[in-house]
PDB file of N, CA and C in Angstrom:
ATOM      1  N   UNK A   1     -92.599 -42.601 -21.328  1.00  0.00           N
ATOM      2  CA  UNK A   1     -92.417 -42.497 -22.761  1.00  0.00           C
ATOM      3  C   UNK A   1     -92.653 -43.818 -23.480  1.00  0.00           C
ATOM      4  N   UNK A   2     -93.380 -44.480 -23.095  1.00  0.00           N
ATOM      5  CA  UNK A   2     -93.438 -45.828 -23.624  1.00  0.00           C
ATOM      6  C   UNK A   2     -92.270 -46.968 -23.660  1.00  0.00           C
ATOM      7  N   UNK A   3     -91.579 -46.823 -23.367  1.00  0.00           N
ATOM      8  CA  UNK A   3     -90.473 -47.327 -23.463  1.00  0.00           C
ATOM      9  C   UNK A   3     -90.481 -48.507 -22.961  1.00  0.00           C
ATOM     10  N   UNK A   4     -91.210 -49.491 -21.981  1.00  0.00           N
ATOM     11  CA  UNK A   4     -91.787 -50.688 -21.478  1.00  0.00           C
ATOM     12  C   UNK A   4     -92.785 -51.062 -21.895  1.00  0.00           C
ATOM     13  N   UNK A   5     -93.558 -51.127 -22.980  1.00  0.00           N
ATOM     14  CA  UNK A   5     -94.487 -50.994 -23.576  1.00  0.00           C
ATOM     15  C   UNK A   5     -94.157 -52.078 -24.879  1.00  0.00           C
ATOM     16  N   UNK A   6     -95.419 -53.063 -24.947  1.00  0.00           N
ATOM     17  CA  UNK A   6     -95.548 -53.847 -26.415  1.00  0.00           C
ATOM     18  C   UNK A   6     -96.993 -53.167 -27.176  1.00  0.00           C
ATOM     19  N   UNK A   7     -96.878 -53.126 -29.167  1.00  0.00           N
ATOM     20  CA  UNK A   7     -97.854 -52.446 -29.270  1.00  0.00           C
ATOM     21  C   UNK A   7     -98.438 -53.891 -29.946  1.00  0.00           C
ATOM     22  N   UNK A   8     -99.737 -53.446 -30.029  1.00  0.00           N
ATOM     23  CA  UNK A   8    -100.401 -54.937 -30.493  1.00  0.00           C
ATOM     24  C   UNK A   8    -100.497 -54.427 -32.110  1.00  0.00           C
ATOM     25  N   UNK A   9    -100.071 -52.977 -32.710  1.00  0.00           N
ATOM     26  CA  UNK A   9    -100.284 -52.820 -33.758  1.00  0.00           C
ATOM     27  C   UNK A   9     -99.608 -51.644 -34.606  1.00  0.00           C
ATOM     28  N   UNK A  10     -98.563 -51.260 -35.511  1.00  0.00           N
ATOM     29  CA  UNK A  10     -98.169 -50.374 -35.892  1.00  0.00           C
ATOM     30  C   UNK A  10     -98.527 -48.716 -35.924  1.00  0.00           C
ATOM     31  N   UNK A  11    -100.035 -48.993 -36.123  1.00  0.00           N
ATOM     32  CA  UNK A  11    -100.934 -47.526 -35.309  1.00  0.00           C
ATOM     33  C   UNK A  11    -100.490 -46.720 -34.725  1.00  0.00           C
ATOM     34  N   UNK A  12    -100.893 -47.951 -33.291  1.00  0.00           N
ATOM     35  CA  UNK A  12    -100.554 -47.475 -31.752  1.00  0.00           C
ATOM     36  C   UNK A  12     -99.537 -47.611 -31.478  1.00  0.00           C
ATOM     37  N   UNK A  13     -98.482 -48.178 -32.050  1.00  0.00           N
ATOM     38  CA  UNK A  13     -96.882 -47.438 -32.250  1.00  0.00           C
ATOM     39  C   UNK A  13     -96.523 -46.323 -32.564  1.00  0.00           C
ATOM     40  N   UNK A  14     -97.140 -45.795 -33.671  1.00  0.00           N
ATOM     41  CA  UNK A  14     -97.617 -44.242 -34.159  1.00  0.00           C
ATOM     42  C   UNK A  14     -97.828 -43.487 -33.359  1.00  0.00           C
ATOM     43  N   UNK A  15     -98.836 -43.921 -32.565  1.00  0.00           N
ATOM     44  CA  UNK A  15    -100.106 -42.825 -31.332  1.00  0.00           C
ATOM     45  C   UNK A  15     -99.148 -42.649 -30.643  1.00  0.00           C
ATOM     46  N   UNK A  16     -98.714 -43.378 -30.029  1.00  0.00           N
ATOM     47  CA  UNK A  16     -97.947 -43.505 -28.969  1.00  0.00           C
ATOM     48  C   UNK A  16     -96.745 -42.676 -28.933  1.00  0.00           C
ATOM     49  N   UNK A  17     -95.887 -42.800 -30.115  1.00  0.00           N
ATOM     50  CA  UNK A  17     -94.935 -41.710 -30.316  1.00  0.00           C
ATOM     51  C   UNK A  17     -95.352 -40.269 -30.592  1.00  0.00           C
ATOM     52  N   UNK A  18     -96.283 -40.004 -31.629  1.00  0.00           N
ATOM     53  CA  UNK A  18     -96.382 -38.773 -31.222  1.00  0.00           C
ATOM     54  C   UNK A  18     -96.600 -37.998 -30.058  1.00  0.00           C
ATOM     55  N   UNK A  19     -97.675 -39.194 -29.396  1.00  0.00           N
ATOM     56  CA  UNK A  19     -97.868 -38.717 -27.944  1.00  0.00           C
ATOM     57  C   UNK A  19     -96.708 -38.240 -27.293  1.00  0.00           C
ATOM     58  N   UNK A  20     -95.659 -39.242 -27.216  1.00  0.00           N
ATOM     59  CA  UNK A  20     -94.590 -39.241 -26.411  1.00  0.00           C
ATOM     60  C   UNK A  20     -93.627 -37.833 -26.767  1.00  0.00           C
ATOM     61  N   UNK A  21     -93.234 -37.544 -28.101  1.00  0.00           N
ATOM     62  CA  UNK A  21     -92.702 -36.284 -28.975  1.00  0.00           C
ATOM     63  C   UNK A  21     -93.459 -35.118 -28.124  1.00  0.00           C
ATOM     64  N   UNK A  22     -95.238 -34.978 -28.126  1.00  0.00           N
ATOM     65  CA  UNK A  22     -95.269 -34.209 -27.497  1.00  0.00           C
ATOM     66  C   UNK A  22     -95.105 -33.491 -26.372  1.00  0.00           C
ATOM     67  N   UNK A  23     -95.368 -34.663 -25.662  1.00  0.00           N
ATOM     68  CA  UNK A  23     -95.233 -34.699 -23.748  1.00  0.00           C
ATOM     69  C   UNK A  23     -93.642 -34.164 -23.513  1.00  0.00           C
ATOM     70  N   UNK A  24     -92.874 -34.263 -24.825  1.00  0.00           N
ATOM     71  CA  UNK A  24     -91.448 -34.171 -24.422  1.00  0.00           C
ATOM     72  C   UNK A  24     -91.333 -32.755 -24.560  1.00  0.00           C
ATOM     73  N   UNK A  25     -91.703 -32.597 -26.005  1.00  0.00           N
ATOM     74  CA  UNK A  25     -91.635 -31.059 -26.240  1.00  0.00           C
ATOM     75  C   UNK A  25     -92.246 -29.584 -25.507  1.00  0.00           C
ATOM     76  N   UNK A  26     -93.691 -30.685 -25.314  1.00  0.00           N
ATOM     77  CA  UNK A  26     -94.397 -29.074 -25.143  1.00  0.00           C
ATOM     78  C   UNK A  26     -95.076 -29.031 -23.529  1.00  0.00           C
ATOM     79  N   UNK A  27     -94.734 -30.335 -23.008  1.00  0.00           N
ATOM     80  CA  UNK A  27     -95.303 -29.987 -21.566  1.00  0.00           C
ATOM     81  C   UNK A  27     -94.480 -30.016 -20.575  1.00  0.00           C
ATOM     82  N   UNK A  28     -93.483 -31.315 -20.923  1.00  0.00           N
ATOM     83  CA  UNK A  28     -92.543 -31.588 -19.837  1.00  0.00           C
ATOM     84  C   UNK A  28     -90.893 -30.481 -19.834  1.00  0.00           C
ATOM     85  N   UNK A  29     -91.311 -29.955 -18.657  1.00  0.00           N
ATOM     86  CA  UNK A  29     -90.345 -29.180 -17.909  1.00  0.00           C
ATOM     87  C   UNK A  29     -88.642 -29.725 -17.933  1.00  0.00           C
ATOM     88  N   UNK A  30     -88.008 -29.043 -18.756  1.00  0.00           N
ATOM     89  CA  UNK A  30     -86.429 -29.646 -18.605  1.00  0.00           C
ATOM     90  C   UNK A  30     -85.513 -28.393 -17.795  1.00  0.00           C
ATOM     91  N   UNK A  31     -84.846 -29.260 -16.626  1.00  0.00           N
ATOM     92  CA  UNK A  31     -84.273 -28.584 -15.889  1.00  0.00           C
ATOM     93  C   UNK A  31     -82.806 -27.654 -16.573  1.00  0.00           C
ATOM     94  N   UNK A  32     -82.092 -28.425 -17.446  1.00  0.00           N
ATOM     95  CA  UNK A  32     -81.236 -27.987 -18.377  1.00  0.00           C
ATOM     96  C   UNK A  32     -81.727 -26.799 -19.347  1.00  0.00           C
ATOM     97  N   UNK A  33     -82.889 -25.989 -19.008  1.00  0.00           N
ATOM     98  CA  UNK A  33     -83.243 -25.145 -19.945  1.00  0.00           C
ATOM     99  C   UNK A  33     -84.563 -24.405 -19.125  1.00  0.00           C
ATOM    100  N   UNK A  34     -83.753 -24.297 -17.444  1.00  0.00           N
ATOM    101  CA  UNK A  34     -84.101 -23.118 -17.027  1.00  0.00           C
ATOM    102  C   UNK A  34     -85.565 -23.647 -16.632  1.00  0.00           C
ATOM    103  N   UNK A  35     -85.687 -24.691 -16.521  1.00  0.00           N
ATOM    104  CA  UNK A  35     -87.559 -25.137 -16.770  1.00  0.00           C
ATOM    105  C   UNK A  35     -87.988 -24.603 -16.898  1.00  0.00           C
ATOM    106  N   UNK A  36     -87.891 -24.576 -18.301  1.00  0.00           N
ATOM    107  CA  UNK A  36     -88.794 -24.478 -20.157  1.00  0.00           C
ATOM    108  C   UNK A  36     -88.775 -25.208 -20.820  1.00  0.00           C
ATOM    109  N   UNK A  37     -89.967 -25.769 -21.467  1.00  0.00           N
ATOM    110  CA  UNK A  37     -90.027 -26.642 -22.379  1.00  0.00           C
ATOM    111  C   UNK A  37     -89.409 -26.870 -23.633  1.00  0.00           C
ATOM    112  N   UNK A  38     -88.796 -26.974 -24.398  1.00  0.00           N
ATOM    113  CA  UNK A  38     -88.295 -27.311 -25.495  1.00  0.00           C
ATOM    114  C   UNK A  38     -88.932 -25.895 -26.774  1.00  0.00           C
ATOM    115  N   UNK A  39     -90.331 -26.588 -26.639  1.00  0.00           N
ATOM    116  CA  UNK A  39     -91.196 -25.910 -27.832  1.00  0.00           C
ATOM    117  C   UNK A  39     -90.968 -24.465 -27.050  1.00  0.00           C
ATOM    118  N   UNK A  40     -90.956 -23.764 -25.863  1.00  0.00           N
ATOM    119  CA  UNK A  40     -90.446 -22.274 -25.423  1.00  0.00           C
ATOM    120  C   UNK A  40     -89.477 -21.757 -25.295  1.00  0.00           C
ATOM    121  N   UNK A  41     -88.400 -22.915 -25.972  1.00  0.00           N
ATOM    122  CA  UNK A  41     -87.465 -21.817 -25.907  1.00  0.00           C
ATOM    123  C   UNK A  41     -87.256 -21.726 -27.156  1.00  0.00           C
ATOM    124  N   UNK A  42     -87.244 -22.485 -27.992  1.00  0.00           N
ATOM    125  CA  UNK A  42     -87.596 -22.455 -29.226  1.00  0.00           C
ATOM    126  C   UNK A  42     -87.759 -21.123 -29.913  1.00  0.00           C
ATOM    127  N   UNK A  43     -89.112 -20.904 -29.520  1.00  0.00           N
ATOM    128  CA  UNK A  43     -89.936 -20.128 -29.546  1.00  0.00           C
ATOM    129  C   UNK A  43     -89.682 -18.818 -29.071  1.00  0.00           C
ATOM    130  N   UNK A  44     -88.450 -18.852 -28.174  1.00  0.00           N
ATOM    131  CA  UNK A  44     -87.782 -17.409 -27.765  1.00  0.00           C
ATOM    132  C   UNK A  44     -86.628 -17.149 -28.794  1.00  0.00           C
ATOM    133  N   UNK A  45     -86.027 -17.980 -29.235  1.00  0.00           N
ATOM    134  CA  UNK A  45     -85.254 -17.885 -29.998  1.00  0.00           C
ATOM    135  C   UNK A  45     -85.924 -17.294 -31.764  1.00  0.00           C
ATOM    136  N   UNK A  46     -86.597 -18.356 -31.595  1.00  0.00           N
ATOM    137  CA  UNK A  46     -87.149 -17.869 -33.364  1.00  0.00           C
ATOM    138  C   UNK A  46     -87.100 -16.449 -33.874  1.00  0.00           C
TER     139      UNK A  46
END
């Protein structure tokens, strides 16, 4: 998640977080939720 990471520019501070928001939400598997992603269960609920 970037989290060891220097950015050389506010941007790619930007990039980088959304990146990271996504990887959290919509790909990476959380064991606390049955491994489902965030954005699916969400999405079962809605």
């Amino acid at each position: 998640f970037y989290l060891d990471q220097t950015f050389d520019s506010k941007q790619h501070a930007k990039k980088a977080t959304k990146s990271a928001i996504n990887l959290y939400n919509q790909i990476r598997l959380h064991v606390s939720l049955d491994y489902k992603t965030p954005n699916m269960v969400y999405k079962l609920t809605a």
